[in-house]
Each structure stands twice: as C-alpha cells, then as structure tokens.
N, C-alpha and C. Protein backbone atom coordinates (compact mmCIF):
# COMPACT_ATOMS: atom_id res chain seq x y z
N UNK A 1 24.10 14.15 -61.84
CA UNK A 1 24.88 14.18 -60.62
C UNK A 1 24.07 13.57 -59.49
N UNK A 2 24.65 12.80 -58.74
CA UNK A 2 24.02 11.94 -57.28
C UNK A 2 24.83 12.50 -56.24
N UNK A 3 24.07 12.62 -55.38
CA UNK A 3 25.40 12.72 -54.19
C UNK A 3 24.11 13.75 -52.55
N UNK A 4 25.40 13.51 -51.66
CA UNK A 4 24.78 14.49 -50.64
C UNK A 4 26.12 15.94 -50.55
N UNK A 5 24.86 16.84 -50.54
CA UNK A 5 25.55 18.36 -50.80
C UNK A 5 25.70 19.15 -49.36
N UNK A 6 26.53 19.24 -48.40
CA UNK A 6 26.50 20.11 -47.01
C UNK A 6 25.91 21.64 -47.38
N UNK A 7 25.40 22.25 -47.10
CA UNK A 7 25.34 23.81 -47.65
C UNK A 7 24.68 24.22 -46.37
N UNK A 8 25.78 25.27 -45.69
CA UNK A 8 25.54 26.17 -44.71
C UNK A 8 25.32 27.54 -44.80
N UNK A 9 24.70 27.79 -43.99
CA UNK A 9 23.90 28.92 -44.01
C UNK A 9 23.98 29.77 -42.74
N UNK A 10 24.17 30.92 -43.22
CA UNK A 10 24.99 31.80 -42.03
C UNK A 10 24.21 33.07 -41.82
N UNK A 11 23.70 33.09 -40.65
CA UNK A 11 22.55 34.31 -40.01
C UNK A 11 23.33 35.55 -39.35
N UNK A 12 22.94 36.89 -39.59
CA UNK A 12 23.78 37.86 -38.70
C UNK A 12 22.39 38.28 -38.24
N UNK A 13 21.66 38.48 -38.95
CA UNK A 13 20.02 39.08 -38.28
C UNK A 13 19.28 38.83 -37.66
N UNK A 14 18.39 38.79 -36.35
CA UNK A 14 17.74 37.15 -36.19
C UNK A 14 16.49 37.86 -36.91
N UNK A 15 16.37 38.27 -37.52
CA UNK A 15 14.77 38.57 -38.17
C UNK A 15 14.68 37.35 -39.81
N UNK A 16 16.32 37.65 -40.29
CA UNK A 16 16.06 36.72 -41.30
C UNK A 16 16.76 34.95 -40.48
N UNK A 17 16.66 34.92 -39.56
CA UNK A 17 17.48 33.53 -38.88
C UNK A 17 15.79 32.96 -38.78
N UNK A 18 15.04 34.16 -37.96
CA UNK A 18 13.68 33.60 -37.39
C UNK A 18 12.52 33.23 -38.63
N UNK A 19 12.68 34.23 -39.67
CA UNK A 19 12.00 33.68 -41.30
C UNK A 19 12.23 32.14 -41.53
N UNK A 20 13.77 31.76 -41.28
CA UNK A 20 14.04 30.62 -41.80
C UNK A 20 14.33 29.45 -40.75
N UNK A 21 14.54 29.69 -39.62
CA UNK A 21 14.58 28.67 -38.26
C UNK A 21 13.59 28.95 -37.81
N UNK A 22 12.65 29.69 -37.67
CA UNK A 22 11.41 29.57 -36.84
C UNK A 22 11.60 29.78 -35.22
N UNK A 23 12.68 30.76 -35.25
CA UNK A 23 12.83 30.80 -33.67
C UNK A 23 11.54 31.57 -32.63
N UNK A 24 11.31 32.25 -32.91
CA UNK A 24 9.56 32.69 -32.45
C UNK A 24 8.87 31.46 -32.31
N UNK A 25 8.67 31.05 -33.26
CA UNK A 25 7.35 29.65 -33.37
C UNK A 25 7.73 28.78 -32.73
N UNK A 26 9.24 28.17 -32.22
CA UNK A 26 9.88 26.96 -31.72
C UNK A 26 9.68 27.59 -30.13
N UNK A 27 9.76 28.73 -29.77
CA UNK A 27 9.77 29.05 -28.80
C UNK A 27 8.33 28.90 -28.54
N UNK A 28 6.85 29.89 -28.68
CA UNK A 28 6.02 29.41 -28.45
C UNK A 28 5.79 28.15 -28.38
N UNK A 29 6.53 27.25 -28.88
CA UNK A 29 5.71 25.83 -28.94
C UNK A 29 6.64 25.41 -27.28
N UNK A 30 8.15 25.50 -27.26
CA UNK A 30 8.25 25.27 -25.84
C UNK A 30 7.50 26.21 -24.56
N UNK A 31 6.82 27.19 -25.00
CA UNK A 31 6.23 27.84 -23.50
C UNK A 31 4.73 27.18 -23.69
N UNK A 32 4.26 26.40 -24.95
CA UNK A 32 2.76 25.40 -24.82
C UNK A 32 3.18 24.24 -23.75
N UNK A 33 4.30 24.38 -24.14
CA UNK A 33 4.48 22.06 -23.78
C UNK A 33 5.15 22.20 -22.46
N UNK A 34 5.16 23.60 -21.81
CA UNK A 34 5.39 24.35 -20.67
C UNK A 34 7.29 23.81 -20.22
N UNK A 35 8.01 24.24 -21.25
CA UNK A 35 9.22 23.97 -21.25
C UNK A 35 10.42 25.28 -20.70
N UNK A 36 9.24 26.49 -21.10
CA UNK A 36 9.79 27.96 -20.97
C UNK A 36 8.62 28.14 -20.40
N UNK A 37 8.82 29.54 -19.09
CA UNK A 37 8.19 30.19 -19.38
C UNK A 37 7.44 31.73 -20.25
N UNK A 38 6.17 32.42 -20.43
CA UNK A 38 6.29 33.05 -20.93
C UNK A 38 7.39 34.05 -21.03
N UNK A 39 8.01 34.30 -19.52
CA UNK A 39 8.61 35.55 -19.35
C UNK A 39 10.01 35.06 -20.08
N UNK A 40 10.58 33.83 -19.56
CA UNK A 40 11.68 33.48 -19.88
C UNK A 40 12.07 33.62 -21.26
N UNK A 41 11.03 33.15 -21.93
CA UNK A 41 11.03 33.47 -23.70
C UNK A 41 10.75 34.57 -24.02
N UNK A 42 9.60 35.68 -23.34
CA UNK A 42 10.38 36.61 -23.98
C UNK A 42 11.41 37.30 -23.79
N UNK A 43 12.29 37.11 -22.23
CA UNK A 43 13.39 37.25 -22.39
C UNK A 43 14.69 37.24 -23.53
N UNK A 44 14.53 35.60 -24.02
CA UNK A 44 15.54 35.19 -24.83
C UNK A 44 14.99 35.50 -26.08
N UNK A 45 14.61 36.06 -26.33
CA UNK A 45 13.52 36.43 -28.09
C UNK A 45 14.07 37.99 -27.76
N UNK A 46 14.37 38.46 -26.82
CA UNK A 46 14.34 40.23 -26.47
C UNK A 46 16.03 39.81 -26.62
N UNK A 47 16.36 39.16 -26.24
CA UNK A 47 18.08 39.34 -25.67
C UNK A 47 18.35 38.63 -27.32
N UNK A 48 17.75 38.03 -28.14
CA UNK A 48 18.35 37.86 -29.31
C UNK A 48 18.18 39.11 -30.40
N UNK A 49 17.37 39.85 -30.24
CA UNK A 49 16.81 40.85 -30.78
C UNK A 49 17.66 42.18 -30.75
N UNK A 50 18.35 42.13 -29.47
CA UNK A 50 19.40 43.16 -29.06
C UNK A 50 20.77 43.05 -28.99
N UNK A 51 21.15 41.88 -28.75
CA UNK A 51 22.30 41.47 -28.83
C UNK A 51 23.31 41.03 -30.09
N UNK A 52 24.46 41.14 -30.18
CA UNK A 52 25.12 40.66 -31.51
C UNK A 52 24.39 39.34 -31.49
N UNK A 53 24.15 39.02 -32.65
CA UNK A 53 23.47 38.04 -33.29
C UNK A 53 24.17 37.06 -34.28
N UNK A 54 24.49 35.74 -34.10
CA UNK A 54 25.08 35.04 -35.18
C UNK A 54 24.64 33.56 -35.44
N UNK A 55 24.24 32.84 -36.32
CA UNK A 55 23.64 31.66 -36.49
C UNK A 55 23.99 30.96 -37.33
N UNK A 56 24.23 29.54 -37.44
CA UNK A 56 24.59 28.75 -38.67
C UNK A 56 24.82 27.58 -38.60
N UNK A 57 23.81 26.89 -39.66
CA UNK A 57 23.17 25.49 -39.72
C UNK A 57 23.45 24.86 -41.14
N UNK A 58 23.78 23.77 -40.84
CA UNK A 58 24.49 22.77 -42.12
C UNK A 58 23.20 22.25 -42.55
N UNK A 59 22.74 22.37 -43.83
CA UNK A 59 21.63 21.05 -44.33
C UNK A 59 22.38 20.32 -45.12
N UNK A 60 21.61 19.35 -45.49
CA UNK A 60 22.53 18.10 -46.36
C UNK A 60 20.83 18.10 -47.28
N UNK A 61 21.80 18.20 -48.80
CA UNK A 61 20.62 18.33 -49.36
C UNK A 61 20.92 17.20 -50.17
N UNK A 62 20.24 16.29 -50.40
CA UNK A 62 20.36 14.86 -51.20
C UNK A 62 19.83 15.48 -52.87
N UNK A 63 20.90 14.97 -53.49
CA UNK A 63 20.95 15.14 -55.07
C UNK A 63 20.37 13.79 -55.39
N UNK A 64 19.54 13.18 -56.63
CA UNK A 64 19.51 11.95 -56.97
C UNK A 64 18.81 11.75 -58.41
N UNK A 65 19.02 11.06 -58.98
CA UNK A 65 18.64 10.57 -60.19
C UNK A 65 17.29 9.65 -60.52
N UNK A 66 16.47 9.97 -61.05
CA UNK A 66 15.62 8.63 -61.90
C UNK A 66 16.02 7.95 -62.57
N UNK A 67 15.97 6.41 -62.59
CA UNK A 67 16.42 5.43 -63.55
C UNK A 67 15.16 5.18 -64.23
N UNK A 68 15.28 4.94 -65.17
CA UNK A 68 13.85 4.53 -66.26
C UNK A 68 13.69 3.77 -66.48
C-alpha cells in the first residue's frame, strides 16, 4: 500500500495533549525567545489545566514502498 493517511487525534486531558504536543516545552521556549511572559504562561498552562480541555491535530502519515 502507498498513499498519504490523515489520522487525527483527539485530546480531552491536557496532561496527555502536553505528553504528545509539548505544550509546557513550546511554551517555555516562547517565554526564552521572550514571546510570553513568565506570568502570562503560567497563566495559560494554569487556565488549561483547569478549564474544559479539548485538542485535535491531523498528521498525514506517508505510507510508501521500496522498489528493488
């Protein structure tokens, strides 16, 4: 089989959203490159933490073959 496969993926937790998006780590990296500040992020890291929570991201996963 060849082809490109959509497969989405659907978060209710952000503990397992942040395992697999890296939302902690993406955030520190915007309060390095001084995009957030500290407080602001941990604001939005606190308000995702407490709040209904929902997430979901399409990958495209490429199928492909070896020819010999």
């Amino acid at each position: 089989m060849r082809g490109v496969v959509p497969v989405t993926s659907v978060f209710r937790e952000v503990e397992a959203a942040d395992r697999v998006l890296g939302l902690r780590r993406t955030t520190e990296r915007a309060v390095a490159a001084g995009r957030l500040s500290a407080a602001e992020a941990e604001r939005w890291l606190g308000h995702l933490a407490t709040e209904p929570f929902h997430a979901a991201v399409t990958l495209h996963v490429v199928v492909a073959e070896a020819v010999a």
